[in-house]
Protein backbone atom coordinates (compact mmCIF):
# COMPACT_ATOMS: atom_id res chain seq x y z
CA UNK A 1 14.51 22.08 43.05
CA UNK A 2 14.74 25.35 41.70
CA UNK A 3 15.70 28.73 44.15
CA UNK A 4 12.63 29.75 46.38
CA UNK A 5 13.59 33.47 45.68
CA UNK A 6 13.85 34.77 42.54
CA UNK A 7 16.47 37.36 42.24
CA UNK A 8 14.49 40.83 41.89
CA UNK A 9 15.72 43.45 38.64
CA UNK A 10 18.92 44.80 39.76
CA UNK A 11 18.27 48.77 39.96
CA UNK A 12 21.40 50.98 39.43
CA UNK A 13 21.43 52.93 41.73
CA UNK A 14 21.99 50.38 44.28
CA UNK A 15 24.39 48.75 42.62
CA UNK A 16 26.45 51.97 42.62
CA UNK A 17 25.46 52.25 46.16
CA UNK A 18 26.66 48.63 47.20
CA UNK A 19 29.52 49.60 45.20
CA UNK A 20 31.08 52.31 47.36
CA UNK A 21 29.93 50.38 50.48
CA UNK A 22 32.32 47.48 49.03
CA UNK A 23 35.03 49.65 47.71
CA UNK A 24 34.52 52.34 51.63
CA UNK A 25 35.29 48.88 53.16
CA UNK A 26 38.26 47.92 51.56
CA UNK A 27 36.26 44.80 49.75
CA UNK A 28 39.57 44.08 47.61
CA UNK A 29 41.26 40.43 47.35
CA UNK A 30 44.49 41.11 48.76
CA UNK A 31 42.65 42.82 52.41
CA UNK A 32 40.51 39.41 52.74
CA UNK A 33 43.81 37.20 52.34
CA UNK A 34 44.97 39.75 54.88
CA UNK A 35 41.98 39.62 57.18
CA UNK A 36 41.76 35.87 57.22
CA UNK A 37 45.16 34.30 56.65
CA UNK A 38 47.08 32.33 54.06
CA UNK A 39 46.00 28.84 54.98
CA UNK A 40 42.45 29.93 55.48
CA UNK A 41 42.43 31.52 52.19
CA UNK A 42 43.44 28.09 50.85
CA UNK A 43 41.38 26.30 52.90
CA UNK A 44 38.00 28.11 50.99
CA UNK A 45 39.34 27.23 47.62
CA UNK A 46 38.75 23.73 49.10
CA UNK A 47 35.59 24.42 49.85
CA UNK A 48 36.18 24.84 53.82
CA UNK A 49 34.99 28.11 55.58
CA UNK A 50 35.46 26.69 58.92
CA UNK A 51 38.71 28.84 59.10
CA UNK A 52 37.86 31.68 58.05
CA UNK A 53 34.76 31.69 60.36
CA UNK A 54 36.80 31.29 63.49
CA UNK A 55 39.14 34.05 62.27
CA UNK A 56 36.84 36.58 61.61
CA UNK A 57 34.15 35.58 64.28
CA UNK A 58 34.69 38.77 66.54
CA UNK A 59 35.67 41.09 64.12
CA UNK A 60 32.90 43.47 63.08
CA UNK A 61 35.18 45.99 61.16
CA UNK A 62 32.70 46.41 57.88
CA UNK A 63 35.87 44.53 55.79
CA UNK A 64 34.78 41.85 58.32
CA UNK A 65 30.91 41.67 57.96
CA UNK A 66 30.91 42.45 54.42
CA UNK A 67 33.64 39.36 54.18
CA UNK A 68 31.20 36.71 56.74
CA UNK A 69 28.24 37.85 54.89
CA UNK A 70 29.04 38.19 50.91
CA UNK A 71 32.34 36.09 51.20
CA UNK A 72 31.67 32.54 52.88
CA UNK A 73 27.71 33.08 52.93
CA UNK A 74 27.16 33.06 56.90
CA UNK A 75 24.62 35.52 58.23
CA UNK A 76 25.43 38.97 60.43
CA UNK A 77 23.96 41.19 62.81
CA UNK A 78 21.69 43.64 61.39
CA UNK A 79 23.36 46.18 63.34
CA UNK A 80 27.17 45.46 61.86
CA UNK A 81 25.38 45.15 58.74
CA UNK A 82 23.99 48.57 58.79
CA UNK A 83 27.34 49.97 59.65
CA UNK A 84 29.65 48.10 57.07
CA UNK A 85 26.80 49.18 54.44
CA UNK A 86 26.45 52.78 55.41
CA UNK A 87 25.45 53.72 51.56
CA UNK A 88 23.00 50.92 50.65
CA UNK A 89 21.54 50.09 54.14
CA UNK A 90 20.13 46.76 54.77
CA UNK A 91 16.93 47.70 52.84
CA UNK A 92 19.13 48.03 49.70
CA UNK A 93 20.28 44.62 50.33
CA UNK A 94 17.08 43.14 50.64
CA UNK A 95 16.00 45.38 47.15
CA UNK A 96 19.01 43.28 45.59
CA UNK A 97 17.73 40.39 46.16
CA UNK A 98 21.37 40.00 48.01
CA UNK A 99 20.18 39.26 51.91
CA UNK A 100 16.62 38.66 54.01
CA UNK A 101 16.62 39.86 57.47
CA UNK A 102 15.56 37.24 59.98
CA UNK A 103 14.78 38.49 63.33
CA UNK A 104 18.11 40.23 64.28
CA UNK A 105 20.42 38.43 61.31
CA UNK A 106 20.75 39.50 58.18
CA UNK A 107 21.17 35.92 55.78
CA UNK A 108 22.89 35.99 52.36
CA UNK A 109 20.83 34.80 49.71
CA UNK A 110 23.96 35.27 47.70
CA UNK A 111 27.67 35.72 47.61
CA UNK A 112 29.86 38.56 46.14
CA UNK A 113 33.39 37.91 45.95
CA UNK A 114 36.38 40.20 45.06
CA UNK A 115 38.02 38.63 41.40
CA UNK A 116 41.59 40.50 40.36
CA UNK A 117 42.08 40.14 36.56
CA UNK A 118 45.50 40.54 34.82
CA UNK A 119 45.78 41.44 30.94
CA UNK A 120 48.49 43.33 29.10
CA UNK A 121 46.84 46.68 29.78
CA UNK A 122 46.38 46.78 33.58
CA UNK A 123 45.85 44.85 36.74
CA UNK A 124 42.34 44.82 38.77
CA UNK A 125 39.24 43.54 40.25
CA UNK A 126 36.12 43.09 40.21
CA UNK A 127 33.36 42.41 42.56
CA UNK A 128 31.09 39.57 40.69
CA UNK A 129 27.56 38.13 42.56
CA UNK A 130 26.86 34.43 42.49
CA UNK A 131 24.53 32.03 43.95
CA UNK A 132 25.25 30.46 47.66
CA UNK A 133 27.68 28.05 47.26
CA UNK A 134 27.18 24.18 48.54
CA UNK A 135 29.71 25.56 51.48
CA UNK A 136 26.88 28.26 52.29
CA UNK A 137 24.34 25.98 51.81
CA UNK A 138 25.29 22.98 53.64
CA UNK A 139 23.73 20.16 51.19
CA UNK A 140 23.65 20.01 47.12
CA UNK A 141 22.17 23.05 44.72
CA UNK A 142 19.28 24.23 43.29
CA UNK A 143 19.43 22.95 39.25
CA UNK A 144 18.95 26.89 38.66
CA UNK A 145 22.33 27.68 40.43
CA UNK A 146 24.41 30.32 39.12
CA UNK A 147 27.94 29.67 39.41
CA UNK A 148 30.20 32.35 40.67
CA UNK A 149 34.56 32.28 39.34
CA UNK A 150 35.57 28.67 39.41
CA UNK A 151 38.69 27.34 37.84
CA UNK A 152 37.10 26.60 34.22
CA UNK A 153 35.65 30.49 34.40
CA UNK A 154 39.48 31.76 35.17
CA UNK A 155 40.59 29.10 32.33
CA UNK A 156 38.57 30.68 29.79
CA UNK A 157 39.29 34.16 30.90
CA UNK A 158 42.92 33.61 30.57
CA UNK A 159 42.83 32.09 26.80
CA UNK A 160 40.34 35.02 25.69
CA UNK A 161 42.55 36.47 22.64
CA UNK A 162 43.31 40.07 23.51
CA UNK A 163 43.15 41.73 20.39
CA UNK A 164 40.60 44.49 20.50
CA UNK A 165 37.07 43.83 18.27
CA UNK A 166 34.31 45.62 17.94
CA UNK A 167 31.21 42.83 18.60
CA UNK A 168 31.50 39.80 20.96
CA UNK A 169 29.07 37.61 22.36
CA UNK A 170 29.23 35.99 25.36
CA UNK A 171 27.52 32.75 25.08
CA UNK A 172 25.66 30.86 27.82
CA UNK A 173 27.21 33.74 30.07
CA UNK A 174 26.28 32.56 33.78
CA UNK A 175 27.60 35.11 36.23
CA UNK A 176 29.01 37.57 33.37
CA UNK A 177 32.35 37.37 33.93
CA UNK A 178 33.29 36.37 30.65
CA UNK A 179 31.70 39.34 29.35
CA UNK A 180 32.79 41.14 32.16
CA UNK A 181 36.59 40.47 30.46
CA UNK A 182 35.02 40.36 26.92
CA UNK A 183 34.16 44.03 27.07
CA UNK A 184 38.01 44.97 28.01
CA UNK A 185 38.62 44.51 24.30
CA UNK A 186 35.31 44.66 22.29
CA UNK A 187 32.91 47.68 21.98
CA UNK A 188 29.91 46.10 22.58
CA UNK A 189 28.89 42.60 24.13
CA UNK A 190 25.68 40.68 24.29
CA UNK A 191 25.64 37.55 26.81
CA UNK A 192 23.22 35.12 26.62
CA UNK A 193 21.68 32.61 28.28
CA UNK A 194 18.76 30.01 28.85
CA UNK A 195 18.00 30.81 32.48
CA UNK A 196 16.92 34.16 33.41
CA UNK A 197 18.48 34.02 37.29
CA UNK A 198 21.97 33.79 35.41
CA UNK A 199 21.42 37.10 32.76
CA UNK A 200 19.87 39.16 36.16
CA UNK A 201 23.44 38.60 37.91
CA UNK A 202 25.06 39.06 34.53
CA UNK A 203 23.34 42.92 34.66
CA UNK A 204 24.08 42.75 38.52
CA UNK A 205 27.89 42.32 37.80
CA UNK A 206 28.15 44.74 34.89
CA UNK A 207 26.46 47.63 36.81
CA UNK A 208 28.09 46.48 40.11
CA UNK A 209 31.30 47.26 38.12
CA UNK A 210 30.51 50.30 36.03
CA UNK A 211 30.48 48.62 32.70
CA UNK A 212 28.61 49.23 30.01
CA UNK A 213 27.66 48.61 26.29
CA UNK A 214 26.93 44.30 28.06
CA UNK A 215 23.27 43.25 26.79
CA UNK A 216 21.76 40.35 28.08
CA UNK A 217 19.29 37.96 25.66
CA UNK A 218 17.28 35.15 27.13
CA UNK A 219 17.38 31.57 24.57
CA UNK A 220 19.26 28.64 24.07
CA UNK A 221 22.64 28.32 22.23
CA UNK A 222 22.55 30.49 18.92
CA UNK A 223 18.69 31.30 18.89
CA UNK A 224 18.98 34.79 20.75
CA UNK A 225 21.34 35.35 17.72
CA UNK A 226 19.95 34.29 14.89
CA UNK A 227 21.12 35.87 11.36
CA UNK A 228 23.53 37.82 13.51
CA UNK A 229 27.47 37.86 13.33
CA UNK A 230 30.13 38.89 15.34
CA UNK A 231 33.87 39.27 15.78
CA UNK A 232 34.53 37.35 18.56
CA UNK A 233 32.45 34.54 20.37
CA UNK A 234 33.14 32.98 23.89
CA UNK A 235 31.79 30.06 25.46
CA UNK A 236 31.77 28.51 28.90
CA UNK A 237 28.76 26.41 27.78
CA UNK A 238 27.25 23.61 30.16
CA UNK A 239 29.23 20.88 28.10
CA UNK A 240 28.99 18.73 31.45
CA UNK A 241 28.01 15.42 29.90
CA UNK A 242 25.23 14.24 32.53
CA UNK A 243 22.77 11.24 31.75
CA UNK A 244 19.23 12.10 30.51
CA UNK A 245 17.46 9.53 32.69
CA UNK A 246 15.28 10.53 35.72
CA UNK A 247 16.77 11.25 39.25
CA UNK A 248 20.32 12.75 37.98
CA UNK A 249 19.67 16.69 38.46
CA UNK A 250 19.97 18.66 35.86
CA UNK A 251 21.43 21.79 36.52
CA UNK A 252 21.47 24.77 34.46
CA UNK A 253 25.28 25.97 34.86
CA UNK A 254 26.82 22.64 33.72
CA UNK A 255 24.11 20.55 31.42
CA UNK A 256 22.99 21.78 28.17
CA UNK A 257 20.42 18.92 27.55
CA UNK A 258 22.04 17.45 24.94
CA UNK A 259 23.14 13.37 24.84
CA UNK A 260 26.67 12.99 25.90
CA UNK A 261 28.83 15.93 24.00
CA UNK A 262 25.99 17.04 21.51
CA UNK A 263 26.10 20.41 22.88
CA UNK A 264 29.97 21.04 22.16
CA UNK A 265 29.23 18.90 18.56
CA UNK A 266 25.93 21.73 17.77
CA UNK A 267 28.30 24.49 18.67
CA UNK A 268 31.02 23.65 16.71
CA UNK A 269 28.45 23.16 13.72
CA UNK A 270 26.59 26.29 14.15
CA UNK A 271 29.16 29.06 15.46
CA UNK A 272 30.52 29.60 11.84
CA UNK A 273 27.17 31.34 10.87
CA UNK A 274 27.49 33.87 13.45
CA UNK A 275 31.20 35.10 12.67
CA UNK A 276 32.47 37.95 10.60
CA UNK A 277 35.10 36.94 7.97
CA UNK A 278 38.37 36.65 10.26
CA UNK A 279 36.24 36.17 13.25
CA UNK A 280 37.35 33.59 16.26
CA UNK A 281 35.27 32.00 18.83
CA UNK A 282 36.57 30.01 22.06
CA UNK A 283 35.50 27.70 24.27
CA UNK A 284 35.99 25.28 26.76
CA UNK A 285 34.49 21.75 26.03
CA UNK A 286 34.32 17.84 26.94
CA UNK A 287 34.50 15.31 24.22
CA UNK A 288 33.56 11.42 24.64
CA UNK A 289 35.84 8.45 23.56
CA UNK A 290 34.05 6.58 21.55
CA UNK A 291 33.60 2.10 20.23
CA UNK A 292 37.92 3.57 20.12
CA UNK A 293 37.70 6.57 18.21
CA UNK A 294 39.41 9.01 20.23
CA UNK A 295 37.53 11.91 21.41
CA UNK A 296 39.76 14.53 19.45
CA UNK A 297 39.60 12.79 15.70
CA UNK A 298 36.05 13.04 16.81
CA UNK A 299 35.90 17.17 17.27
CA UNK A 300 38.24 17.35 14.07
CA UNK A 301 35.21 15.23 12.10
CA UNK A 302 33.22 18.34 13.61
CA UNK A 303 35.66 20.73 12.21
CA UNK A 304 36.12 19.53 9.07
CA UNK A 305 32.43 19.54 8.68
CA UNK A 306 32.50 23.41 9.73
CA UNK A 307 34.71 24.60 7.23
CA UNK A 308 36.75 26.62 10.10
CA UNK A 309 39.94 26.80 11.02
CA UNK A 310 40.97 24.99 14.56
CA UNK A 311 43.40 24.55 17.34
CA UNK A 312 42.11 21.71 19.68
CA UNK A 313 44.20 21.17 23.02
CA UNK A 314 43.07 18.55 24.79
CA UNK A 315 44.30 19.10 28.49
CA UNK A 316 42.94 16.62 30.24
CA UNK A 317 41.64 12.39 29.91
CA UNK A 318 39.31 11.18 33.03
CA UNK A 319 38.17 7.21 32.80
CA UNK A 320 34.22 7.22 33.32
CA UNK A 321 33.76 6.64 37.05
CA UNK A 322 36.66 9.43 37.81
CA UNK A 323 34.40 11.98 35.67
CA UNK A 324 31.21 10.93 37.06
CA UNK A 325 32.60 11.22 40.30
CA UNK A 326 34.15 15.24 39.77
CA UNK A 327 30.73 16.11 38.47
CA UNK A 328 28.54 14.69 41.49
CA UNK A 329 30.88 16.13 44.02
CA UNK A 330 31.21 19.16 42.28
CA UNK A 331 27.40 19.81 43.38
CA UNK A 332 27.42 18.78 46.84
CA UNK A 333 26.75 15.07 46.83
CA UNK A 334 29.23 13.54 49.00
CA UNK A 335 30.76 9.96 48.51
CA UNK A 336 29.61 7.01 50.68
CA UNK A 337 25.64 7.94 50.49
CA UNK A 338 23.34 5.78 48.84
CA UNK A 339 22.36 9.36 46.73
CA UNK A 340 25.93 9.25 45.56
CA UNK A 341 26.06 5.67 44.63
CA UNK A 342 22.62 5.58 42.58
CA UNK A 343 23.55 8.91 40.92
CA UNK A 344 27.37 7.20 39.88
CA UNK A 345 25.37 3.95 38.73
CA UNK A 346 23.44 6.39 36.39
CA UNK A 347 26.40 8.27 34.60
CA UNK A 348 28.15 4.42 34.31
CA UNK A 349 25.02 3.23 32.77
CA UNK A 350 25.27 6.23 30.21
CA UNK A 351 28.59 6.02 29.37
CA UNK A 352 28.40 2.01 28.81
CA UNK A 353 25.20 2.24 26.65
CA UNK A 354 27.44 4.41 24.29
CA UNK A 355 30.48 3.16 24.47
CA UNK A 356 32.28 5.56 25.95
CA UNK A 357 35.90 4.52 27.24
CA UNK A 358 37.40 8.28 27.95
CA UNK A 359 36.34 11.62 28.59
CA UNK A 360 38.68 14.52 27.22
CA UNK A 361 38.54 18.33 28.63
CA UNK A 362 40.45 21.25 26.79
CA UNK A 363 40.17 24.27 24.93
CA UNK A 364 38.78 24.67 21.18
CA UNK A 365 39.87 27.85 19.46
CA UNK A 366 37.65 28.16 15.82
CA UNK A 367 38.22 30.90 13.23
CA UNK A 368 36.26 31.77 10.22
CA UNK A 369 39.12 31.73 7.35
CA UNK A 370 38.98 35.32 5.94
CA UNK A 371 39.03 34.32 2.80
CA UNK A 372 39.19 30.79 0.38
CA UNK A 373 39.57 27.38 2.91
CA UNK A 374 41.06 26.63 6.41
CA UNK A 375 44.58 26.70 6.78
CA UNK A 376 44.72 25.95 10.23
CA UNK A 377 44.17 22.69 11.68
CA UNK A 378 45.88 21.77 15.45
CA UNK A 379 44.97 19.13 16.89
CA UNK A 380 47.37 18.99 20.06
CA UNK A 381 47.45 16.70 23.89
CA UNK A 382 48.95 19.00 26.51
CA UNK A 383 48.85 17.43 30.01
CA UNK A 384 51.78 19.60 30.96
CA UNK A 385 50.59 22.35 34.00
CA UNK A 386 50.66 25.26 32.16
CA UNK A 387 50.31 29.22 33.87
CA UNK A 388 47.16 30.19 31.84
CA UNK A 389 47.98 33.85 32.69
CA UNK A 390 48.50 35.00 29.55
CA UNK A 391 47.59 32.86 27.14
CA UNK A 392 44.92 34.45 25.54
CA UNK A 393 47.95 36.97 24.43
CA UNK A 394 50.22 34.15 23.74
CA UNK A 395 47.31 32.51 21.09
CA UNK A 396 46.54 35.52 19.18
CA UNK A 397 50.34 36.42 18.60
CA UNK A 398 50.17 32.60 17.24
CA UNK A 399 47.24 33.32 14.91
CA UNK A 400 49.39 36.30 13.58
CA UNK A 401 52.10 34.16 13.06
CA UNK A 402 50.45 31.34 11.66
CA UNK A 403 48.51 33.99 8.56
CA UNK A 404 52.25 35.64 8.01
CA UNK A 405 53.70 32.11 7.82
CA UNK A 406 50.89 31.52 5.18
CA UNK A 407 52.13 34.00 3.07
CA UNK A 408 55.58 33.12 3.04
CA UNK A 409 57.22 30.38 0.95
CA UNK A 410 60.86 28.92 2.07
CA UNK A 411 62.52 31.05 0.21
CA UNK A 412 60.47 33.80 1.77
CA UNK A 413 61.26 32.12 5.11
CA UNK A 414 64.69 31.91 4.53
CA UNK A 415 64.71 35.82 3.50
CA UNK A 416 63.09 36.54 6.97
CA UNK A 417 65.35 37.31 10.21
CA UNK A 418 63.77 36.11 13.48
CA UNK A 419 64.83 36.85 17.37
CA UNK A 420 64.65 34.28 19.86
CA UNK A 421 61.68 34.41 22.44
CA UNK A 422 62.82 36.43 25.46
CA UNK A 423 61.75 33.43 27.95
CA UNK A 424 63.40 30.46 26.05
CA UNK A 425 66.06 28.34 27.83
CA UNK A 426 67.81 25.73 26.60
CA UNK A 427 69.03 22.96 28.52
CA UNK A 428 71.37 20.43 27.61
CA UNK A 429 71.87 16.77 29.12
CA UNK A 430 75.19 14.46 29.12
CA UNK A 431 75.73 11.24 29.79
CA UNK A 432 78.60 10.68 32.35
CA UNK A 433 82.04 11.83 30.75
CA UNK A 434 80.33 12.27 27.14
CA UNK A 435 81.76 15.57 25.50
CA UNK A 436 78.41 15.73 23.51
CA UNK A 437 74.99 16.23 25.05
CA UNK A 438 72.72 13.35 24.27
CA UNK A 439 69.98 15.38 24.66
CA UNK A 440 69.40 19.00 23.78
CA UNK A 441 66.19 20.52 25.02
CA UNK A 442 64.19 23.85 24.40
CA UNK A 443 61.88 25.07 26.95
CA UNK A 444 59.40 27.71 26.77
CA UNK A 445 58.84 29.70 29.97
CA UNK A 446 55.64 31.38 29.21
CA UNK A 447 52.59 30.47 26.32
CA UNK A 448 52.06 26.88 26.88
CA UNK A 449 55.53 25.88 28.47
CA UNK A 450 56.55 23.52 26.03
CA UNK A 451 59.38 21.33 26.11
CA UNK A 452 61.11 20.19 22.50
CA UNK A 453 63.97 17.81 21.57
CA UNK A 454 66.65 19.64 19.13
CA UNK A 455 69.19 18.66 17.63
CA UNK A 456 72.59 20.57 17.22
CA UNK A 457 71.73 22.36 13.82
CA UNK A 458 68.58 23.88 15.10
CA UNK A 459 69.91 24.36 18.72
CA UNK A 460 72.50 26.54 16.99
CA UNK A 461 70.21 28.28 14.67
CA UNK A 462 67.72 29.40 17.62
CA UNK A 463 70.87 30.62 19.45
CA UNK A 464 72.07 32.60 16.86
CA UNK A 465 68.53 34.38 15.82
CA UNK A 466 69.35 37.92 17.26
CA UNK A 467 67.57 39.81 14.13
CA UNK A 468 70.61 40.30 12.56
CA UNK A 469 71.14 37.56 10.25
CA UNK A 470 68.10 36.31 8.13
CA UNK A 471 67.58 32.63 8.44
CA UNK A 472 68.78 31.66 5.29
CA UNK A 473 72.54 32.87 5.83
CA UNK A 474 72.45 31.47 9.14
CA UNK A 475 71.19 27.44 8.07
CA UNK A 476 74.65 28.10 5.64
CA UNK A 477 77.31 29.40 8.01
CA UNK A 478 75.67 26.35 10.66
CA UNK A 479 76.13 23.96 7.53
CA UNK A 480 79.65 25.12 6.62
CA UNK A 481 80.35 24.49 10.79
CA UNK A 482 78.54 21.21 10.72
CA UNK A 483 80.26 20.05 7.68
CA UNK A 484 77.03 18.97 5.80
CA UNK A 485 75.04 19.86 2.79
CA UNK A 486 73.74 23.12 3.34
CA UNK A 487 70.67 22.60 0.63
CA UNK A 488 69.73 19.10 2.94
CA UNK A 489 69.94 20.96 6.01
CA UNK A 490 68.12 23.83 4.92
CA UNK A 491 65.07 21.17 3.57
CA UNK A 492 65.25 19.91 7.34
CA UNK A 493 65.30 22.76 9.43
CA UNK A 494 62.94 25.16 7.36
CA UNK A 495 59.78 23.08 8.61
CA UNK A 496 60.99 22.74 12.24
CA UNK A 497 61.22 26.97 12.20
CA UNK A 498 57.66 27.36 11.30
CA UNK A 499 56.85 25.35 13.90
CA UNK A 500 59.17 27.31 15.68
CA UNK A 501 57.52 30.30 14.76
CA UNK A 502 53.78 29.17 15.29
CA UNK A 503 54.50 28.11 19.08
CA UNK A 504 56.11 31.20 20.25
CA UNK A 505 59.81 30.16 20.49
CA UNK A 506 60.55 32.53 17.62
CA UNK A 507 59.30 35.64 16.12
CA UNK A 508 60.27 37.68 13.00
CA UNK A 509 62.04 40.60 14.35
């Protein structure tokens, strides 16, 4: 069932209104840990309020109110509410679409949370407006449910490439606050969606924030677009692979409509049309297993067929009943019902009737080559945890990388001097009483933390890149040390630097 209220225009005036209310009250992440208490704090990104309810049950300081009402979704007094929003009043609220009084309560009808964003330019928040979680509502959501910062929204936000463009689009934008960190590098945005509820917040957030130049387009995938290109294209899209049967909800934030992963398939066969030369588009995505063909040779098939270039990480594998099982918890259906049980005999049904043996989640980052063919084609399992702070910076100095790399044959390599990444370790492992490790690792504190097996020639060679020597002198003096053939070694270890290069351990100086 959809929402029974429909979320009204948002007017800006009282969005700059609730905004000063929110900012006169402190409305900031770091107060509400304060307010409430580590272990509560933790206890909502479970999904738990309880805590926070009890802590903050006699405390009508506005942080307070603002945080029962807006934060965990319970309703207030009218009276604290009129206090904690001196600017907007309750009326405001209602005018929002935001809160309904009832007798002498005021009830959410949504929540607005505090988000802190971190990029290479600054640290900061902002306040983003979402629909009533399944906490706040006690039971499963509406299909139209807008989806406020979960973990896949903070995923994407972190690999957005940081380099500044002048047109993005914000595809299948929910909430907004992928355009919301869009717009910190590109001129102009447009976010678009199919469901009208989710481009009203998306204006709610951007004026709620004071940023501009964010339009908002009503239509499904690349339709609002059409014969339109742009620099830069993000995607959260509702890739959630959900049976097409009657009785399994469809809900607007996760399912695109398409059979199985059809909608991540269409995009990756349709975004090339809407980038400039040099352009990039990201996304998040799920990809099926297949009668044994692995879920990523099936997105490279995609690629190929795109004529873009690609880096696929594939994060994540989930066995059919542990994916059906995120997705119906994930909108309030709890285990051990007879709901849950027909709606998990559903999704088994689907997956069975294709053949479907694994589910894969990562990341898909597509560029339209500049110029001539792709030159770029990662395909790449990373189950490692990885801090996805700074990533988005860590993948376009890897793009830049990768087109210089291009351009440079091994003699050109060998002519270049590199420095070794400020966070790279290396770590070196003996076996009892052995003078000589048996194992030499490399390990990458930031980017995607990877760990790589050297061996003493290249282990020396990364050690010694301080931007003094060029490479080429250096794979000599190592051979002279090593006592081998310093053409051989050169043949081996100018392959394993580009690779070097690419991932981030290295970088020309």
């Amino acid at each position: 069932m959809p929402h029974p209220e429909p979320l009204p225009e948002p007017d800006p005036a009282l969005c700059r209104a609730l905004a000063a209310d929110l900012n006169a009250a402190g409305f900031r992440t770091d107060a509400l840990r304060e307010a409430w208490g580590a272990d509560a704090d933790g206890a909502l990104g479970r999904g738990h309020a309880l805590p926070i309810r009890r802590r903050l049950k006699d405390d009508d300081r506005p942080l307070a109110v603002i945080a029962r009402l807006f934060g965990i979704g319970d309703a207030v007094p009218v009276v604290e509410a009129s206090v904690a929003f001196a600017s907007l009043g309750v009326s405001g609220l209602e005018a929002l679409g935001l809160a309904l009084r009832d007798g002498g309560m005021l009830r959410p009808l949504a929540l607005v949370r505090p988000q802190a964003f971190i990029d290479e330019d600054a640290v900061g928040e902002w306040w983003v407006a979402s629909d009533l979680d399944e906490a706040a509502l006690g039971g499963p959501l509406p299909e139209d449910h807008v989806l406020g910062v979960g973990g896949a929204s903070l995923t994407l936000a972190g690999l957005q490439l940081t380099t500044p463009v002048a047109r993005a689009l914000d595809l299948g934008c929910g909430c907004g606050i992928q355009s919301l960190c869009a717009r910190r590098v590109a001129a102009s945005v447009v976010a678009t969606d199919v469901s009208e509820r989710a481009l009203r917040f998306t204006r709610l957030n951007a004026l709620l924030n004071g940023v501009d130049e964010i339009r908002t387009r009503a239509g499904d995938m690349f339709a609002p677009v059409r014969g339109e290109r742009f620099d830069r294209i993000v995607s959260n899209p509702p890739f959630v692979i959900t049976p097409r049967v009657d009785g399994v909800p469809a809900y607007e934030y996760r399912d695109g409509g398409r059979v199985g992963d059809g909608l991540v398939a269409e995009f990756v066969a349709g975004v090339g049309a809407h980038l400039t030369p040099g352009g990039t588009a990201q996304l998040l995505a799920n990809w099926e297993t297949r009668d044994g063909v692995s879920g990523l040779d099936r997105v490279r098939e995609w690629v190929v067929a795109s004529g873009l270039d690609a880096w696929v990480i594939e994060r994540e594998l989930l066995d059919p009943v542990a994916y059906a099982e995120l997705w119906i918890r994930d909108a309030g259906t709890l285990p051990g019902t007879a709901a849950f049980d027909e709606l998990l005999g559903a999704w088994l049904d689907d997956f069975a009737a294709r053949g479907v043996s694994e589910v894969g989640f990562g990341y898909i980052l597509l560029r339209r080559p500049a110029s001539g063919a792709p030159t770029l084609a990662r395909y790449e399992r990373m189950p490692q945890p990885v801090a996805e702070h700074g990533l988005g910076a860590h993948l376009a100095r890897s793009l830049v990388a990768h087109d210089r790399l291009m351009g440079l044959d091994d003699a050109g390599l060998a002519a270049s001097t590199l420095l070794t990444a400020g966070d790279v370790t290396e770590a070196r492992h003996h076996l009892p009483g052995a003078p000589e490790p048996s194992v030499i690792e490399l390990r990458q504190g930031g980017g995607f933390g990877r760990v790589i097996d050297v061996d003493p020639a290249l282990a020396a060679l990364v050690g010694a890149c301080d931007g003094d020597l060029a490479v080429g002198p250096l794979i000599a003096a190592i051979a002279q040390l090593l006592e081998v053939d310093p053409a051989a070694l050169r043949a081996e270890l100018l392959p394993r630097v580009r690779e070097l290069v690419f991932t981030g351990f290295l970088a020309f100086a």
